[in-house]
Protein backbone atom coordinates (compact mmCIF):
# COMPACT_ATOMS: atom_id res chain seq x y z
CA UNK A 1 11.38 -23.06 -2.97
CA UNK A 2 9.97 -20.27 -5.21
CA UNK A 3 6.02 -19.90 -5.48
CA UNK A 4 4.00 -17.62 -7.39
CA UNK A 5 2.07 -15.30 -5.37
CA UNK A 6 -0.93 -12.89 -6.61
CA UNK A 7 0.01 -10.42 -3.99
CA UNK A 8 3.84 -10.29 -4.51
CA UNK A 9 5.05 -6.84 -5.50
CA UNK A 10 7.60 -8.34 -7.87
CA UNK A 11 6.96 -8.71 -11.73
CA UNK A 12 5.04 -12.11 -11.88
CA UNK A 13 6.56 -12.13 -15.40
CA UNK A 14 6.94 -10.10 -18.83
CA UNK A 15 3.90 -10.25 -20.33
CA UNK A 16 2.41 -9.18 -16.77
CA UNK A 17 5.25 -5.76 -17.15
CA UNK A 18 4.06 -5.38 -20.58
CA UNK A 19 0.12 -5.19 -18.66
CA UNK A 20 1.93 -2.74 -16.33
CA UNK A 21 2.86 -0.48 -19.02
CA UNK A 22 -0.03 0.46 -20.59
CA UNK A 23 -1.32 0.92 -16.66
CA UNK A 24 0.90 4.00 -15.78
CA UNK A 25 0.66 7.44 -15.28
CA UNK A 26 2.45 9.45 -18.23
CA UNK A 27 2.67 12.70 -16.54
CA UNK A 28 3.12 13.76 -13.00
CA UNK A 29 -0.07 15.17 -12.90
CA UNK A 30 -1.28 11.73 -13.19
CA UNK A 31 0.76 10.22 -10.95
CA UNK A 32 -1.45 9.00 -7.30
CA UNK A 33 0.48 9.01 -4.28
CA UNK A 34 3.87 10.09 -3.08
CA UNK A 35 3.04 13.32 -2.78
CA UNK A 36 6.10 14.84 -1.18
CA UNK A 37 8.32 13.40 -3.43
CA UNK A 38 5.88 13.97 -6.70
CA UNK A 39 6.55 17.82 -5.44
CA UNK A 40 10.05 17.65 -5.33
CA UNK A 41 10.29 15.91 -8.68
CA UNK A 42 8.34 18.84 -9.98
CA UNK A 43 10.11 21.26 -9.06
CA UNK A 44 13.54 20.10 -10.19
CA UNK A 45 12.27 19.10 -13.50
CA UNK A 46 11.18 22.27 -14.40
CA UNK A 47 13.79 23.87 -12.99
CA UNK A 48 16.39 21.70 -14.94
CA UNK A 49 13.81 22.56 -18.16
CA UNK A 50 14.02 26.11 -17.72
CA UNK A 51 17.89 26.38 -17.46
CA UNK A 52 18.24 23.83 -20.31
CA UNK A 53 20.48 21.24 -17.97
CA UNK A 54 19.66 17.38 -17.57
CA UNK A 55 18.00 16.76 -14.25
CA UNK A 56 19.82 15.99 -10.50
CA UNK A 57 20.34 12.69 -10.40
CA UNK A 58 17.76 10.70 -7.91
CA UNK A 59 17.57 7.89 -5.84
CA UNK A 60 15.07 6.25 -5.26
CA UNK A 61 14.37 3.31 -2.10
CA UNK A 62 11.84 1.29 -0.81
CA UNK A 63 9.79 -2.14 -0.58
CA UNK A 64 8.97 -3.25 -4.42
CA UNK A 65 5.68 -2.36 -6.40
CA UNK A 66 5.22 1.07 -5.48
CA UNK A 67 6.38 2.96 -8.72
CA UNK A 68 9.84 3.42 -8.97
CA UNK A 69 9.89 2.11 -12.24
CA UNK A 70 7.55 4.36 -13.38
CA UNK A 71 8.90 7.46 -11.73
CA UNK A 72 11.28 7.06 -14.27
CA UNK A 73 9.36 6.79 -17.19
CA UNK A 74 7.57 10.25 -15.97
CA UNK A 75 10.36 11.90 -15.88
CA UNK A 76 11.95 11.13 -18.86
CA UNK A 77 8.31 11.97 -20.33
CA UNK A 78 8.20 15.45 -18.49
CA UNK A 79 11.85 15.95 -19.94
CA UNK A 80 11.42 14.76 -23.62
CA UNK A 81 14.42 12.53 -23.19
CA UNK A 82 14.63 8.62 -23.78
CA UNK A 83 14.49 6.78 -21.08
CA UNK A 84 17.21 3.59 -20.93
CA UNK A 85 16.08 1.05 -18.22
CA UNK A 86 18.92 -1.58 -17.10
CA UNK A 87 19.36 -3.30 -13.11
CA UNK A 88 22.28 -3.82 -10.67
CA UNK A 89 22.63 -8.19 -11.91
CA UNK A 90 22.95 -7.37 -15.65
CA UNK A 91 25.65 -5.22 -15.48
CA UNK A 92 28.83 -6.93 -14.83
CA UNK A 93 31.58 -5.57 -16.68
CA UNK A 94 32.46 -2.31 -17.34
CA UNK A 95 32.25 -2.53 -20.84
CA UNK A 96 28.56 -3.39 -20.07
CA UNK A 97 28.14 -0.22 -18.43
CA UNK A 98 30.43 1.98 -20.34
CA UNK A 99 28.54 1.12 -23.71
CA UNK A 100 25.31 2.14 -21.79
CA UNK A 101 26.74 5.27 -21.02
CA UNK A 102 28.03 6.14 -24.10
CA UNK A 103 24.72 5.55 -25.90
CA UNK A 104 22.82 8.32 -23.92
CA UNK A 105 21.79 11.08 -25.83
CA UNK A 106 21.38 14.86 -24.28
CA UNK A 107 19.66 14.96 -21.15
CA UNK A 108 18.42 11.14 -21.28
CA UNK A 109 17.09 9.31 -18.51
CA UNK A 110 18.83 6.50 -17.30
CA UNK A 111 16.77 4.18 -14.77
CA UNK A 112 19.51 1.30 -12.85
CA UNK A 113 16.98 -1.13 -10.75
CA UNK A 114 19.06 -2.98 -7.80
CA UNK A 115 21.64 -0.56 -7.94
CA UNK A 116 22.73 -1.83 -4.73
CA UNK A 117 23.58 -5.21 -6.84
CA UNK A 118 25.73 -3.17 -9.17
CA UNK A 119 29.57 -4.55 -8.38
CA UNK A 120 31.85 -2.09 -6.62
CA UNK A 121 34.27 -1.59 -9.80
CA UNK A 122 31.35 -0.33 -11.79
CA UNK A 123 30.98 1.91 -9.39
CA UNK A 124 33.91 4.09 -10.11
CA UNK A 125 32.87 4.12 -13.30
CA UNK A 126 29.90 6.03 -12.48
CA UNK A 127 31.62 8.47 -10.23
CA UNK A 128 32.83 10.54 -12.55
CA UNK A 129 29.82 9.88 -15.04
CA UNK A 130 27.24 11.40 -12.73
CA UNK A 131 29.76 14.23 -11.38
CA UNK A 132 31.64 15.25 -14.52
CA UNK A 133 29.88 13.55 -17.64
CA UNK A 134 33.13 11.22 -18.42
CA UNK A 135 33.61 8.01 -17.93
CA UNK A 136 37.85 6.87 -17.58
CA UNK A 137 38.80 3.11 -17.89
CA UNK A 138 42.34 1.92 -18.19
CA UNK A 139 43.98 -0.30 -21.45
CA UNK A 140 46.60 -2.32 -21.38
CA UNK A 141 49.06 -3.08 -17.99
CA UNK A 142 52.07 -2.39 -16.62
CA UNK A 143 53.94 0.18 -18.62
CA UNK A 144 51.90 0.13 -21.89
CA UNK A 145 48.80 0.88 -19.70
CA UNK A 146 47.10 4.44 -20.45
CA UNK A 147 43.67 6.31 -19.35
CA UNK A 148 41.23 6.55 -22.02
CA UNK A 149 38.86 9.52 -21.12
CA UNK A 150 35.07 9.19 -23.21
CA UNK A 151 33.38 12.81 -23.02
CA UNK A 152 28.93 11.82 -22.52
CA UNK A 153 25.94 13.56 -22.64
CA UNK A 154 24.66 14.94 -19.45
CA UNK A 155 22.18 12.54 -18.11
CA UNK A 156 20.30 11.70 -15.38
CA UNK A 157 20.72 8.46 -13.79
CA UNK A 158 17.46 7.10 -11.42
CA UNK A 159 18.74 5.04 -9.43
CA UNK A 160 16.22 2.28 -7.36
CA UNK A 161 16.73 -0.09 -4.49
CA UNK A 162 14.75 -1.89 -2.14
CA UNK A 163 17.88 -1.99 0.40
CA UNK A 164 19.43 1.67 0.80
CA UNK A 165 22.05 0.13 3.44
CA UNK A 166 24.22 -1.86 1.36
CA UNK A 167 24.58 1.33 -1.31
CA UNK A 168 28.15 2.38 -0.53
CA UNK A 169 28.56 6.03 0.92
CA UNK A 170 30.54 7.41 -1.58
CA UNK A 171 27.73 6.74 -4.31
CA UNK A 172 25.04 7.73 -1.79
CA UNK A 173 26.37 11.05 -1.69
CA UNK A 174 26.16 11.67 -5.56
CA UNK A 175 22.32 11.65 -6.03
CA UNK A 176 20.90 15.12 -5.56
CA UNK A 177 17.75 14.16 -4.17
CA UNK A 178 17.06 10.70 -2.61
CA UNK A 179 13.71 9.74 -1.40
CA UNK A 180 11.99 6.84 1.05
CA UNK A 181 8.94 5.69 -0.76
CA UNK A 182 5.95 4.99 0.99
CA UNK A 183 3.32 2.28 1.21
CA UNK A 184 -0.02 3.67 -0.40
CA UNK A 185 -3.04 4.53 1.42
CA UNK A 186 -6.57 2.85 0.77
CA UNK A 187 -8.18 6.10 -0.80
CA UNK A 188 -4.97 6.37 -2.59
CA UNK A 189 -5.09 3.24 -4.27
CA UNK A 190 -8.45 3.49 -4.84
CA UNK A 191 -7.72 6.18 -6.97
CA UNK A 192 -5.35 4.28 -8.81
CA UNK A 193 -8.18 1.60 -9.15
CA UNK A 194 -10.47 3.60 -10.71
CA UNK A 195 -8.43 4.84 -13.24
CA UNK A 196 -6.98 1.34 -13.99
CA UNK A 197 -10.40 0.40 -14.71
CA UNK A 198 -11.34 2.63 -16.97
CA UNK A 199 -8.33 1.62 -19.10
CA UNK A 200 -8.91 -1.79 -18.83
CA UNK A 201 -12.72 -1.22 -19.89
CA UNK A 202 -13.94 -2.42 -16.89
CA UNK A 203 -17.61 -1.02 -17.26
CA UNK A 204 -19.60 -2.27 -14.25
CA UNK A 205 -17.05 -1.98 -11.59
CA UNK A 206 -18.84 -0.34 -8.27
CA UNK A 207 -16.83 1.88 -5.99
CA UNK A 208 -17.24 -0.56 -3.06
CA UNK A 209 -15.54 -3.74 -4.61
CA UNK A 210 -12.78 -1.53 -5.68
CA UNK A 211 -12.76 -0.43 -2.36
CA UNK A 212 -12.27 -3.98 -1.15
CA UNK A 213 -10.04 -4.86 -3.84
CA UNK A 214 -7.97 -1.84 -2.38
CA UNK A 215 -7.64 -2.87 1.13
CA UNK A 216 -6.52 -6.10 0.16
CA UNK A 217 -3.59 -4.46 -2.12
CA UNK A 218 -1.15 -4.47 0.77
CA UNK A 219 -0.32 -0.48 0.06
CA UNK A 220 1.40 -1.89 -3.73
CA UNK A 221 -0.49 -0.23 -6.92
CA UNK A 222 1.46 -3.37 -8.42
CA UNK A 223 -0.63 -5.61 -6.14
CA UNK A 224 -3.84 -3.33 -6.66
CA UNK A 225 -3.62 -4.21 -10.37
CA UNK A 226 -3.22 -7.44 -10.38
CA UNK A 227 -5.98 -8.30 -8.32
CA UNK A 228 -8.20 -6.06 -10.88
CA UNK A 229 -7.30 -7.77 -13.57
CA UNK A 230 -7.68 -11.19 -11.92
CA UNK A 231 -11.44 -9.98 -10.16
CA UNK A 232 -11.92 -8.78 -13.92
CA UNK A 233 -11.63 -12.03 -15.10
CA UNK A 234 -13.98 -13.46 -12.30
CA UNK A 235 -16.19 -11.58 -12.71
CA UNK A 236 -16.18 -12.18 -16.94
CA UNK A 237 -17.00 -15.96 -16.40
CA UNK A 238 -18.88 -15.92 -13.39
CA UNK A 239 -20.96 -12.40 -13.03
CA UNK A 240 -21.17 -11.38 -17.02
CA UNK A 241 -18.47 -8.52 -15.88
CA UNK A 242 -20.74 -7.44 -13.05
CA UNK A 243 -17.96 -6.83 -10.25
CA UNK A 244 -19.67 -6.00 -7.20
CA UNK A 245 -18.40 -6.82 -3.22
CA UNK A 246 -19.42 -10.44 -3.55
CA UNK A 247 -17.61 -10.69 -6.52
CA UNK A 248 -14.63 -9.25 -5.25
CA UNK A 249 -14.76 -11.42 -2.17
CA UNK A 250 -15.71 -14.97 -4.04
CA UNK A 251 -12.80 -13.96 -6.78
CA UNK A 252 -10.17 -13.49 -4.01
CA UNK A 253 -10.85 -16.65 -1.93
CA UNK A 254 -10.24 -18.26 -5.05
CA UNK A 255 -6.88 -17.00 -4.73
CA UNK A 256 -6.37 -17.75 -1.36
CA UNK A 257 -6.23 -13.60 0.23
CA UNK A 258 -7.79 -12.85 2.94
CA UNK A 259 -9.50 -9.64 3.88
CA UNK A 260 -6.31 -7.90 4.92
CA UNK A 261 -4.18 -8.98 1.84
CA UNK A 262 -2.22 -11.49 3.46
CA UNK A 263 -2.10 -14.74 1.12
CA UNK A 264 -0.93 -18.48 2.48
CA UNK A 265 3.32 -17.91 2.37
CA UNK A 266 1.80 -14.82 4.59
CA UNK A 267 0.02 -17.16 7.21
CA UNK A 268 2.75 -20.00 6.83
CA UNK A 269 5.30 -17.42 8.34
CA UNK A 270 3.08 -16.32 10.69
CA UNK A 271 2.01 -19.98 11.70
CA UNK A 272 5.52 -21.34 11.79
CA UNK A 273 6.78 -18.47 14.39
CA UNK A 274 3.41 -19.48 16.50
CA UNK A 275 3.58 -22.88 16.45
CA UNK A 276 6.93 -23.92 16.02
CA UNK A 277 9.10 -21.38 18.04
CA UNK A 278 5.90 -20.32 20.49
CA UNK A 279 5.25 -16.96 19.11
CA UNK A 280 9.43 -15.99 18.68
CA UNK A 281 11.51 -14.10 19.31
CA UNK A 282 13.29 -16.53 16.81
CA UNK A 283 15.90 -15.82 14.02
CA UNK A 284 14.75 -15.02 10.28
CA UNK A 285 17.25 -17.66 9.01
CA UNK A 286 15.26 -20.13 11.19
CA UNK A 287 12.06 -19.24 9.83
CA UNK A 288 13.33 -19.77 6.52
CA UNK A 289 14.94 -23.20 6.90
CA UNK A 290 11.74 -24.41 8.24
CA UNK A 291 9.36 -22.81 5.72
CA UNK A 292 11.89 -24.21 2.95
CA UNK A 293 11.53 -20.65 1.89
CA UNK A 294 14.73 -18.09 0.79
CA UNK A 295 15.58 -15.93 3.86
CA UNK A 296 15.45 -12.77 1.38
CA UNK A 297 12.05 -13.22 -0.14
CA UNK A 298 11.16 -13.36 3.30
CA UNK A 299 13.03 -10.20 4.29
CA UNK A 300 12.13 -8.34 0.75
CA UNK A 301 8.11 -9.58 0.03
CA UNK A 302 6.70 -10.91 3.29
CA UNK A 303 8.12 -8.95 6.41
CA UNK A 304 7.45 -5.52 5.26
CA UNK A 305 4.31 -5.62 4.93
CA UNK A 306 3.86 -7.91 8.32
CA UNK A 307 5.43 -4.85 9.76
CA UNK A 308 2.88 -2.15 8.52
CA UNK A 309 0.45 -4.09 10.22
CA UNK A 310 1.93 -4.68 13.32
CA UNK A 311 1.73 -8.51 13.38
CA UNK A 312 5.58 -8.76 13.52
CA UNK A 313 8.13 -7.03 15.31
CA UNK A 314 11.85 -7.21 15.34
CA UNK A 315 13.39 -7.34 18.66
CA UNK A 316 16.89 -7.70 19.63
CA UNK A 317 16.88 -11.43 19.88
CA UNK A 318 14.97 -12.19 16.61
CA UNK A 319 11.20 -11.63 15.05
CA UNK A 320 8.23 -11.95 17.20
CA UNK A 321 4.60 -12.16 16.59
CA UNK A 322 2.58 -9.53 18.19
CA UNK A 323 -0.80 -9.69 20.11
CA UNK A 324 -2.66 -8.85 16.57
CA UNK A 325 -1.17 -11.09 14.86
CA UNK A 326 -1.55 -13.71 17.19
CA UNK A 327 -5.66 -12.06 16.80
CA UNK A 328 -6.25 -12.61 13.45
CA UNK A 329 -4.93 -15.76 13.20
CA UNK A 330 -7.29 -16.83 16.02
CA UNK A 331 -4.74 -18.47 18.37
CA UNK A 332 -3.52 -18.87 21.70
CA UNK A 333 0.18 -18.31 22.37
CA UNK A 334 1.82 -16.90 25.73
CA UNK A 335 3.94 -13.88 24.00
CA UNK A 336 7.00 -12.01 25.93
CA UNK A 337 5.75 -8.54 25.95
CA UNK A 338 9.23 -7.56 27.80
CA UNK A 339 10.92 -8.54 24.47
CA UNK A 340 8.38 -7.16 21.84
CA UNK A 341 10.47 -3.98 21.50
CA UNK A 342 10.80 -2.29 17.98
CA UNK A 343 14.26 -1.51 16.42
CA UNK A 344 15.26 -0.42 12.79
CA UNK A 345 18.55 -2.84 12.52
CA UNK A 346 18.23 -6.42 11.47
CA UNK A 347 18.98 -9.60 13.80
């Protein structure tokens, strides 16, 4: 069963992208966080500028809500291009993704979310797009059948993901610069914070219930602006737009979040591997039959973050709550420290 959640990374709907837009950073001098990769991005843009070529095509991977999205709209910005923004689901034909193609003018941006989702045969197609700016399809069958070669516009293609693994090798190995992107820090999305303020005309906002509003963001800007504009609210009807630490804190028990983000699918998970397998290790697909819950918004929107702060660990038989977790949720379980061993693969 699907609920809505203030502290998902995901969309929450249109109108809430549409609030995202007028959010982000337009240059990458603007852009807060990511600093490695904001570098790198820099420097092959205006390399690419100065030699008058479209830039190396990037990938881009990580949990959701932390600005790969609007990575590409900087760089199409920073290159003066159009930017074309399509995902993995809704292309499922060729002709879907050969009349994208074919629309790109010189040195356009073109921004594929869920690439991962994008079938394999679609994938050929873009083999040669990204390495030789054509794109080959066959008409007809048998003996009538012929190659038809289309000449396109050198492009860059952005590719994003929130599951790197399942991108096959030979695709892998055509972006020029692929990058891990990282959960924000507090002072980082602070940053972000105050600046979303100001565009949202949030006059009386103090530093310290940003602050708070920050730690509770889960390391998402996505997150960290929806809880603004919710506290915003709060604080409209309740404080006359005074948004001070007590209004941050009534505002957000409303919603159910706690102090460290987590909201009540958050504690559910957390409960269930306590109470009903004794503190794990048990099997994801478990957890998810009992919380009634899809095993992949588990995996995608609850886990990760569970992980940064060390309440969960994967082990080799399963997930298993650790000693913090067990802390903060102020109960007693008996956990098997000889099994709470870290690993990178799933189980």
């Amino acid at each position: 069963m699907a609920r809505q959640r203030i502290i998902s990374a995901a969309p929450a709907s249109d109108v809430e992208d549409v609030a995202n837009q007028s959010l982000r950073p337009q240059r990458m001098g603007d852009y807060v966080g990511q600093a490695s990769l904001i570098e790198k991005l820099s420097i092959a843009l205006t390399a690419a500028k100065q030699r008058g070529e479209a830039m190396e095509h990037v990938l881009l991977h990580g949990p959701p809500g932390l600005g790969k999205t609007t990575l590409s709209h900087v760089i199409a910005n920073e290159m003066g291009t159009h930017l074309t923004v399509t995902a993995g689901p809704a292309l499922t034909k060729g002709s879907d993704l050969v009349g994208t193609l074919t629309k790109l003018q010189k040195h356009d941006v073109l921004f594929i979310d869920e690439i991962h989702r994008l079938p394999v045969a679609l994938e050929e197609y873009l083999y040669s797009a990204m390495e030789d700016f054509k794109v080959e399809f066959v008409v007809d069958s048998g003996m009538h059948a012929k190659t038809i070669t289309l000449p396109l516009q050198p492009f860059s293609l952005i590719g994003a993901t929130t599951r790197a693994g399942l991108l096959s090798g030979p695709m892998r190995s055509r972006f020029g610069i692929t990058h891990h992107l990282e959960f924000y820090t507090e002072p980082e999305l602070l940053n972000i914070l105050r600046r979303s303020a100001g565009l949202l005309g949030v006059g009386h906002a103090e530093d310290d219930a940003l602050a708070l509003i920050a730690a509770r963001s889960r390391g998402t800007p996505r997150v960290a602006n929806r809880l603004l504009r919710r506290v915003r609210d709060f604080a409209q009807i309740k404080t006359g737009g005074v948004m001070n630490a007590q209004t941050v804190n009534d505002a957000l028990k409303l919603e159910g979040v706690d102090a460290l983000g987590l909201d009540e699918l958050d504690r559910s998970y957390l409960q269930t591997i306590a109470e009903v397998y004794r503190g794990g290790p048990v099997g994801l697909e478990a957890v998810a039959a009992t919380l009634n819950e899809d095993s992949g918004t588990l995996e995608d929107m609850v886990e990760p973050y569970l992980l940064q702060l060390g309440f969960l660990a994967r082990t080799r038989r399963g997930r298993q709550l650790t000693r913090k977790a067990a802390d903060h949720l102020g109960i007693n379980i008996t956990l098997d420290d000889a099994n709470n061993d870290l690993f990178t693969g799933e189980s």
